[in-house]
Protein backbone atom coordinates (compact mmCIF):
# COMPACT_ATOMS: atom_id res chain seq x y z
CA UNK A 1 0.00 0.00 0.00
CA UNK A 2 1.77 3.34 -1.12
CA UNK A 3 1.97 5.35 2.19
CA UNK A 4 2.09 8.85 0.26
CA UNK A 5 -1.25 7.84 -0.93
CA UNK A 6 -2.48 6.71 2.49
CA UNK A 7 -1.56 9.86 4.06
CA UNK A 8 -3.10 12.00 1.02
CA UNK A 9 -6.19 10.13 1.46
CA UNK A 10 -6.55 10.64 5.32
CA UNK A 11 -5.99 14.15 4.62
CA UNK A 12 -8.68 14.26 2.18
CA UNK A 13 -11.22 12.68 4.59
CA UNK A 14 -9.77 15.47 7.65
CA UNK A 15 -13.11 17.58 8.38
CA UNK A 16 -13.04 20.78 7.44
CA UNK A 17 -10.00 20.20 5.37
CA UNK A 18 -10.52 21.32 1.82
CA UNK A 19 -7.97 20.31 -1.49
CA UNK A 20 -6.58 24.20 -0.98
CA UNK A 21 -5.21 23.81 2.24
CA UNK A 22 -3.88 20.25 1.85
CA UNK A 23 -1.69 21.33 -0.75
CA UNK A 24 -0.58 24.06 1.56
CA UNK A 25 0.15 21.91 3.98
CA UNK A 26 2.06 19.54 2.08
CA UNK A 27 3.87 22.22 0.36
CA UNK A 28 5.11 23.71 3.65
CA UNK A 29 6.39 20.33 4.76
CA UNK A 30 7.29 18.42 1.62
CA UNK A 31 4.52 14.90 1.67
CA UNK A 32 1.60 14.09 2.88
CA UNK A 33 3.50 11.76 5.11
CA UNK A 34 5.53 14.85 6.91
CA UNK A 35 1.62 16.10 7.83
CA UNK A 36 1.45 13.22 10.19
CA UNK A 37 5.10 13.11 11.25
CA UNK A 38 5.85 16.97 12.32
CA UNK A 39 5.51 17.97 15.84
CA UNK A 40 2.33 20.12 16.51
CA UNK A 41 3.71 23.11 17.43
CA UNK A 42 5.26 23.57 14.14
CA UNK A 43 1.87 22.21 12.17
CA UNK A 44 0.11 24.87 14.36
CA UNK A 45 2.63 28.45 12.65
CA UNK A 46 1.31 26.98 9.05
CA UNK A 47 -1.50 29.58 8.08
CA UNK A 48 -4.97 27.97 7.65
CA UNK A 49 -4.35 25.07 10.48
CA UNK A 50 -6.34 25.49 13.64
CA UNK A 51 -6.19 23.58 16.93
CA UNK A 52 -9.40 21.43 16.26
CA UNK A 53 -7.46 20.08 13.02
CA UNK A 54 -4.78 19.47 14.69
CA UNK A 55 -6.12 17.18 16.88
CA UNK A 56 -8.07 15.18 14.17
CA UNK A 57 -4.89 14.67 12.43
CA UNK A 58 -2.81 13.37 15.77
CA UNK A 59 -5.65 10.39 16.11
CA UNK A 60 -5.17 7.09 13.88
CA UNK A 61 -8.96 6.94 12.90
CA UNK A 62 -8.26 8.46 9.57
CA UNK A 63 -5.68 6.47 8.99
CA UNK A 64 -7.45 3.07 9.51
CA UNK A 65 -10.41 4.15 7.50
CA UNK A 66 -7.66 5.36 4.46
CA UNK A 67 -6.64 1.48 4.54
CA UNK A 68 -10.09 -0.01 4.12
CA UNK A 69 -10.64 2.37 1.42
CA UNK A 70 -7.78 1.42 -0.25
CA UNK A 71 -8.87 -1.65 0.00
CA UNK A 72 -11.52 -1.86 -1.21
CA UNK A 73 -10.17 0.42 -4.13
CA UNK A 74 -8.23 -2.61 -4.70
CA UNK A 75 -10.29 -4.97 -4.97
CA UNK A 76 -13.02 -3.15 -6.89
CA UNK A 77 -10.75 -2.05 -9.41
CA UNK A 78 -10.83 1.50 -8.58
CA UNK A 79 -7.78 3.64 -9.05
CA UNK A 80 -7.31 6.21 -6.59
CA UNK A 81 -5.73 9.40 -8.39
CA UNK A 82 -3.33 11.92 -6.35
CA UNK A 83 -3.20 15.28 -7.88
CA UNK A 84 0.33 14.75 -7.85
CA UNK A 85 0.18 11.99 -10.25
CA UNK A 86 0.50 12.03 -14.25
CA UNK A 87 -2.72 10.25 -14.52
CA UNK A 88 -4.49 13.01 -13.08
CA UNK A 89 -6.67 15.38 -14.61
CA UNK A 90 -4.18 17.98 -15.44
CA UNK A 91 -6.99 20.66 -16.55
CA UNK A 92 -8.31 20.12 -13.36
CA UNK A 93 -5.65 20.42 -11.67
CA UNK A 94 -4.47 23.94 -12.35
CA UNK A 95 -8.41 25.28 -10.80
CA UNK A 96 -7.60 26.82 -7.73
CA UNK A 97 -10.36 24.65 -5.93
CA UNK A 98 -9.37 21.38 -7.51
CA UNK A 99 -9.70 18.20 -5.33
CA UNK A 100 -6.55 16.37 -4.08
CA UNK A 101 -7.81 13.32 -4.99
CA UNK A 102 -10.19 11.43 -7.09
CA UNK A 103 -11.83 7.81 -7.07
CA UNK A 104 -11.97 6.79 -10.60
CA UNK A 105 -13.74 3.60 -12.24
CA UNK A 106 -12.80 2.72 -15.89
CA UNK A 107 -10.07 3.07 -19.10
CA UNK A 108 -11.06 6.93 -20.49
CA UNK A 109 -7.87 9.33 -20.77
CA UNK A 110 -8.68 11.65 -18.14
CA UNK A 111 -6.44 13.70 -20.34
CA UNK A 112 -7.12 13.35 -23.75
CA UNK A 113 -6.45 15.70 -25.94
CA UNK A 114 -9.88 17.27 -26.57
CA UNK A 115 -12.59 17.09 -23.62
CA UNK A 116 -16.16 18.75 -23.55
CA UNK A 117 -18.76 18.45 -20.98
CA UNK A 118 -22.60 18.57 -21.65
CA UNK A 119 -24.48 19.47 -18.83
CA UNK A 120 -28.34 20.79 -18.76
CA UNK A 121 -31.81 20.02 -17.22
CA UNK A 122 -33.01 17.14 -15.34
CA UNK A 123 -36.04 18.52 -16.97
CA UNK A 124 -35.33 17.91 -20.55
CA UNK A 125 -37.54 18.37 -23.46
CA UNK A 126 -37.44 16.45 -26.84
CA UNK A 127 -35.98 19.36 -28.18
CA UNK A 128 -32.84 19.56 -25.72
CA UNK A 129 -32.23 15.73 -25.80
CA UNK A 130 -31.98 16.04 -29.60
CA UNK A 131 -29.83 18.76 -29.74
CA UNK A 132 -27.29 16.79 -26.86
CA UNK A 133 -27.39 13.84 -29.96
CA UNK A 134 -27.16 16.15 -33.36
CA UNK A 135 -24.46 18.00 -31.15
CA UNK A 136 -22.65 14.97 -29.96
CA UNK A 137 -22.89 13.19 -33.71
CA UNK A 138 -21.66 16.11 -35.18
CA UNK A 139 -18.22 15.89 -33.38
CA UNK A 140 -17.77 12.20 -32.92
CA UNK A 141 -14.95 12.23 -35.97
CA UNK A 142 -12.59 14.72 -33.65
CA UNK A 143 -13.06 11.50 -30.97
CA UNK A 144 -13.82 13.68 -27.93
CA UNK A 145 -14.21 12.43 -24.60
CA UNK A 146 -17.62 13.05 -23.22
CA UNK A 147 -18.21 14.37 -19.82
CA UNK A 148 -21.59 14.60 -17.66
CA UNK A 149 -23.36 14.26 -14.79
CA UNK A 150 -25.52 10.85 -14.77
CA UNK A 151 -28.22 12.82 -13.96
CA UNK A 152 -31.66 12.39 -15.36
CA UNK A 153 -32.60 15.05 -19.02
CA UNK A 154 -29.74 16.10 -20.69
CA UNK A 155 -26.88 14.36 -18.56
CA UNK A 156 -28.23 11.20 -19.55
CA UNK A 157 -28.94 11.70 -23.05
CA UNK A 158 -25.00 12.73 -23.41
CA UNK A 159 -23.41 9.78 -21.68
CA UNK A 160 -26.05 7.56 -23.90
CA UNK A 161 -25.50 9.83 -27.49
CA UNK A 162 -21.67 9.07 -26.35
CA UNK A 163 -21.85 5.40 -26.41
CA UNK A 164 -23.96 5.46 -29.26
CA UNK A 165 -21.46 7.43 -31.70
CA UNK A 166 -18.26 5.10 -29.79
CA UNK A 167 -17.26 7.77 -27.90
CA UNK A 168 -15.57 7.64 -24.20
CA UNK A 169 -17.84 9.32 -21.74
CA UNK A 170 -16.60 9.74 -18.04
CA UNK A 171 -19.73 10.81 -15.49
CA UNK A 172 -18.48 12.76 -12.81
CA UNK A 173 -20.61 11.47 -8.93
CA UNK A 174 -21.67 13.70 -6.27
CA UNK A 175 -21.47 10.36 -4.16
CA UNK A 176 -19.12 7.23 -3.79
CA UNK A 177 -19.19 4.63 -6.46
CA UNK A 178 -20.84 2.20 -4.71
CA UNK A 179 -24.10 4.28 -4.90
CA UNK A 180 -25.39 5.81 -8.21
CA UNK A 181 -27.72 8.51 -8.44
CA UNK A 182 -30.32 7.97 -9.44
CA UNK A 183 -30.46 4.36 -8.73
CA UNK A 184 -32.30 3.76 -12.29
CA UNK A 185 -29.13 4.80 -14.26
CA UNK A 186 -26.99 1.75 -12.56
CA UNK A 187 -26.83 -0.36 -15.63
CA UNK A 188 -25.80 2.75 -18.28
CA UNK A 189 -23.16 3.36 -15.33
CA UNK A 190 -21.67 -0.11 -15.47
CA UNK A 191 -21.97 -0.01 -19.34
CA UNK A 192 -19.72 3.20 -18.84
CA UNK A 193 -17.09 2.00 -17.22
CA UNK A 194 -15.96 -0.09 -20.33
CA UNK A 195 -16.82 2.93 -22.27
CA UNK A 196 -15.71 5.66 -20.68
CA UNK A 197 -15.98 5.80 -16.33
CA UNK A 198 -16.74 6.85 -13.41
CA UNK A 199 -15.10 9.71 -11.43
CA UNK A 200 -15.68 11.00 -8.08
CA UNK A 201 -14.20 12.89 -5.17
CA UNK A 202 -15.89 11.09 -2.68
CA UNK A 203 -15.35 7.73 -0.63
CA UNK A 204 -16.74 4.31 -1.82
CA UNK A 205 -19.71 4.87 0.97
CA UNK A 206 -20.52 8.22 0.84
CA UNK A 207 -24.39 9.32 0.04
CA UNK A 208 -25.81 11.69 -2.63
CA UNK A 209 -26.19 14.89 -0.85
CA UNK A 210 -27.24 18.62 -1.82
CA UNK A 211 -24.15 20.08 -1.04
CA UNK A 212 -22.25 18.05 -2.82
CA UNK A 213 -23.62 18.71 -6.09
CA UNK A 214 -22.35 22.19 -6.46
CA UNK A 215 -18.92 20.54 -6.38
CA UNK A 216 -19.26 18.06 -8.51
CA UNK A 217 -19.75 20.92 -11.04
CA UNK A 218 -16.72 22.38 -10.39
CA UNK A 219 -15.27 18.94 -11.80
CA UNK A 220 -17.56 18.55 -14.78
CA UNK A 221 -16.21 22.01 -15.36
CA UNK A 222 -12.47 22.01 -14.84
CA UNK A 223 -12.05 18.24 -16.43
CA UNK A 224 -12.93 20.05 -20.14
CA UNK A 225 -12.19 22.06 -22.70
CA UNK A 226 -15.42 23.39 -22.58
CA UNK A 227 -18.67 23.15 -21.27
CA UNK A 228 -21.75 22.99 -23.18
CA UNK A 229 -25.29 23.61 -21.71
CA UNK A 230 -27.43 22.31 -24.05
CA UNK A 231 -30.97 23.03 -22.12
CA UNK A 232 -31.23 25.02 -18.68
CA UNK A 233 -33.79 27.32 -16.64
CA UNK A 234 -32.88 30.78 -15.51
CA UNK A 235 -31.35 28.70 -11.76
CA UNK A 236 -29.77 25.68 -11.45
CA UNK A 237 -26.79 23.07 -11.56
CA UNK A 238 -26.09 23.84 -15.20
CA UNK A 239 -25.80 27.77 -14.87
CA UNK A 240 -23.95 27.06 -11.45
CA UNK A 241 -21.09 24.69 -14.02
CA UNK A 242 -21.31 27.21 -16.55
CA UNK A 243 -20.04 30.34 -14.25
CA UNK A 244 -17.21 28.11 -12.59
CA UNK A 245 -15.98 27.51 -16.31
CA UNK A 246 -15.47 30.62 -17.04
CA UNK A 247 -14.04 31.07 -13.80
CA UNK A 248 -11.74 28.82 -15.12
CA UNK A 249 -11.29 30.36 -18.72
CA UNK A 250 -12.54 27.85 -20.13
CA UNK A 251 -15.03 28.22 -23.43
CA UNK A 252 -18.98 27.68 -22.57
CA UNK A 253 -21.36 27.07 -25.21
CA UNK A 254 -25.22 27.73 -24.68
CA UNK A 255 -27.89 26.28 -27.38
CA UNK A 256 -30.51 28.83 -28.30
CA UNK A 257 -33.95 27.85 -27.66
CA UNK A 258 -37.06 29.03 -27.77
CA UNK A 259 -38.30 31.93 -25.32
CA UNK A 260 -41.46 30.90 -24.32
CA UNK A 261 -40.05 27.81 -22.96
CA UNK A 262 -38.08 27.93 -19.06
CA UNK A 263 -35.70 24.59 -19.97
CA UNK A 264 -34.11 27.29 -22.69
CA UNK A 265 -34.38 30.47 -20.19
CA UNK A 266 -31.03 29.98 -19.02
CA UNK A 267 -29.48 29.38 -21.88
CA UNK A 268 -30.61 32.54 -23.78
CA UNK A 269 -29.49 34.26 -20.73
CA UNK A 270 -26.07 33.44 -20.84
CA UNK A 271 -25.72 34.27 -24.91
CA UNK A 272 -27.72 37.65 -24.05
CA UNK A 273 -25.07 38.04 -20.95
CA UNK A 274 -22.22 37.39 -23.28
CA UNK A 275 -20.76 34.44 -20.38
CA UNK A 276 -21.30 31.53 -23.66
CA UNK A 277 -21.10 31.39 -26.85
CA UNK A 278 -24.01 30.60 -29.10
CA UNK A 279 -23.77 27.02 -30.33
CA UNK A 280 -26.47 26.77 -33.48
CA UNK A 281 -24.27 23.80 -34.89
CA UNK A 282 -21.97 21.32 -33.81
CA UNK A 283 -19.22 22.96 -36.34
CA UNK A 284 -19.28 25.73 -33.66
CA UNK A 285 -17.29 23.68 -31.39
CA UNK A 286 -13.89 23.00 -33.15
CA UNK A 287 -14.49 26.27 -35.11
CA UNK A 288 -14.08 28.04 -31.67
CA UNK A 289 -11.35 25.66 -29.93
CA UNK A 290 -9.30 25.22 -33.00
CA UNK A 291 -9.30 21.48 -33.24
CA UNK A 292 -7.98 19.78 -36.00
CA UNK A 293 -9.36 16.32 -37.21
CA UNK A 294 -5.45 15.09 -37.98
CA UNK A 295 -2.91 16.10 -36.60
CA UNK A 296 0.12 17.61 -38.42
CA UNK A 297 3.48 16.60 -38.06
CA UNK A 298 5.63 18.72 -35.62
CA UNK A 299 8.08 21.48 -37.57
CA UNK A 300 11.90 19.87 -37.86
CA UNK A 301 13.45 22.69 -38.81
CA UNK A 302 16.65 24.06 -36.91
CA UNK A 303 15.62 25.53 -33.89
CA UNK A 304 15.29 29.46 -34.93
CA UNK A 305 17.24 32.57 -33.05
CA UNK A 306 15.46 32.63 -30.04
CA UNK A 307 16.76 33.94 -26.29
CA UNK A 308 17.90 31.18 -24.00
CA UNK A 309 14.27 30.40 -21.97
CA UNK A 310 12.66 30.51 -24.86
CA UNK A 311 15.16 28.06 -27.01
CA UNK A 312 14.71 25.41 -23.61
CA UNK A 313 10.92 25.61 -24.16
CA UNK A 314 11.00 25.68 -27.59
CA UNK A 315 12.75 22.35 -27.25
CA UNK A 316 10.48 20.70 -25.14
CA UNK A 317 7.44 21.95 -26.92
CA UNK A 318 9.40 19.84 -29.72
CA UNK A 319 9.59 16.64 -28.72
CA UNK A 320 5.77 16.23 -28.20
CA UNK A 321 2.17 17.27 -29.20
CA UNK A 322 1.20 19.68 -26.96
CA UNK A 323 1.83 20.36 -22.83
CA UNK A 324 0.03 22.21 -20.21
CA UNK A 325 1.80 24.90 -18.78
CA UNK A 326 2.95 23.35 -15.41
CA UNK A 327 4.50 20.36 -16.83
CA UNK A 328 6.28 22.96 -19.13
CA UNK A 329 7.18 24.79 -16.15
CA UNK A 330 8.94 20.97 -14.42
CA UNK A 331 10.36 19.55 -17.79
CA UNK A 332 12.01 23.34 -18.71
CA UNK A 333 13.36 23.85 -15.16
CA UNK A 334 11.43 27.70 -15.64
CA UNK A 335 9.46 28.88 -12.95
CA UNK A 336 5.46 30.00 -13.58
CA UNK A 337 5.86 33.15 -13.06
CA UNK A 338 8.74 33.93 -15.56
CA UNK A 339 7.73 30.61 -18.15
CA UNK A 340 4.56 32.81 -19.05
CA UNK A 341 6.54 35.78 -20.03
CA UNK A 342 8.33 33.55 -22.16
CA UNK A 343 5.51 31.69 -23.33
CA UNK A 344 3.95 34.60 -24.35
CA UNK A 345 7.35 36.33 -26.38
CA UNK A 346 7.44 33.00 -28.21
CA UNK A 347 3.30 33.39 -29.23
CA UNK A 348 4.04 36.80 -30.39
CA UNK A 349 6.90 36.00 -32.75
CA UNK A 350 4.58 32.95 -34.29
CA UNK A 351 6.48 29.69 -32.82
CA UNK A 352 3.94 28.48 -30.35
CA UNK A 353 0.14 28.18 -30.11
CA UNK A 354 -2.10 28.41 -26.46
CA UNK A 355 -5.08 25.74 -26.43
CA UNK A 356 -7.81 25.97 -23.92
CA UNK A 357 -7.24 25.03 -21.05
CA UNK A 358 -3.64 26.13 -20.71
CA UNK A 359 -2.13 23.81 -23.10
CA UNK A 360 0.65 24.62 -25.76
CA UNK A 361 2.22 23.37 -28.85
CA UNK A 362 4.16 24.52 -31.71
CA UNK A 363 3.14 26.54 -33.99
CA UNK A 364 2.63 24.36 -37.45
């Protein structure tokens, strides 16, 4: 049983501990091991920690339920993703609210080079469940992967157009695995995880609950590219994923519909409120993100007169497709703060290209 995983995970189950302050925790003192292993005077100066955390994280309790979660992660096939970890969702990752750690059922590339979510009603109309198909058709050659919320409406009718067209589709859980919600959708879910998966923040055993929803948006939201609402009233979950995407700069799409009807309130409201773009056709998605259906081969020319920084990123951006802009910052040896200077001098003189979701490649 990997310990640094152990620790992360009792962490991650400390109340009143969110994914923010873990990693400023672990940053201060190096692993999420060194949490458990510093004295408590010195866990007490780190900004953020108060005495009642301290004292949950002195007991063992956390630390025996970590084990039988692992466990049972084990023997369920369940991987258990640290945000540390390549396999993690790296768009995720870079939101300032991202989890430390995810349960995740299934073979989908939570990083695949193009992701879009569809989110909308639970109230769907004919209308809105064909437009989640005709939209989800209309892509299927670029081979997204498809991301949603199991719900009932328009989350359903994307996970199911998904499958239909071959696609991956991942739903992201406001519960544990070992209950979906709603209960009715339990055989498309274990369809799913051979087509796509299951993803959740949350512990095997842990219950559907109204607060928890609201952050499973901010997943469905910071796993993508983009995030379409294809059918939504003036409130609800789908606005709520649309404003924490662009929170997140990343591109939101709203479907036009018409205005007598509430299922199309919201999304009129975002177009008229200029937070989405209009989507009339499903050629408005790689129109806007720039996606390509092949992709070209990388430049081999002699690497052209650049300063130092932005030769050494010129060179790694070389020797693959594309990278988001902290494993630029590791593989380069450049900090943030100064790589997206250089980033930036190297867009302006027509060598490299920013994708959503900040990603870069070479300019073709």
């Amino acid at each position: 049983m990997d310990n640094s995983i152990l620790a992360l995970l009792a962490l991650h189950l400390t109340p009143g501990i969110g994914g923010h302050t873990i990693r400023q925790l672990i940053s201060h003192v190096g692993s999420p091991e060194n949490v458990f292993k510093i004295p408590k005077g010195k866990l007490a100066s780190i900004p953020g920690i108060g005495k009642a955390r301290i004292e949950w994280l002195s007991q063992k309790e956390g630390f025996a339920k970590s084990e039988k979660i692992l466990t049972e992660a084990q023997n369920s096939k369940t991987k258990v993703l640290a945000f540390y970890e390549k396999d993690f969702p790296q768009r995720l990752k870079n939101c300032y609210d991202a989890p430390v750690l995810l349960f995740y059922k299934g073979n989908a590339n939570l990083n695949s080079d193009k992701i879009i979510s569809l989110v909308g009603t639970r109230k769907a109309t004919t209308y809105g469940i064909e437009q989640a198909q005709t939209i989800i058709k209309g892509i299927k050659n670029y081979q997204p992967l498809i991301i949603s919320g199991l719900a009932y409406g328009i989350d359903i009718s994307a996970h199911l157009a998904a499958m239909e067209s071959g696609l991956p589709t991942v739903a992201v859980m406001a519960s544990g695995i070992n209950h979906i919600y709603p209960s009715k959708h339990k055989p498309i879910a274990s369809k799913m995880t051979d087509q796509g998966g299951l993803l959740t923040e949350y512990a095997f055993e842990e219950l559907p609950e109204p607060g928890k929803f609201p952050a499973r948006n901010r997943i469905i939201a910071g796993l993508s590219d983009a995030v379409i609402v294809v059918e939504a009233a003036a409130k609800g979950g789908a606005l709520i994923t649309a404003e924490m995407a662009n929170s997140y700069n990343r591109e939101v799409f709203a479907v036009p519909g018409n205005n007598q009807r509430t299922t199309s309130e919201g999304c009129n409201l975002l177009i008229r409120n200029h937070k989405a773009n209009i989507l009339t056709k499903p050629e408005d998605i790689p129109y806007i993100l720039g996606w390509e259906l092949t992709a070209k081969p990388f430049p081999v020319q002699s690497i052209p007169e650049l300063e130092q920084d932005e030769k050494t990123v010129w060179k790694v951006l070389s020797s693959g497709t594309e990278f988001m802009i902290d494993e630029l910052s590791i593989r380069s040896g450049i900090p943030m703060n100064k790589l997206a200077g250089v980033l930036l001098s190297l867009e302006f003189k027509g060598h490299v290209k920013a994708l959503p979701g900040k990603r870069f490649k070479l300019a073709a």
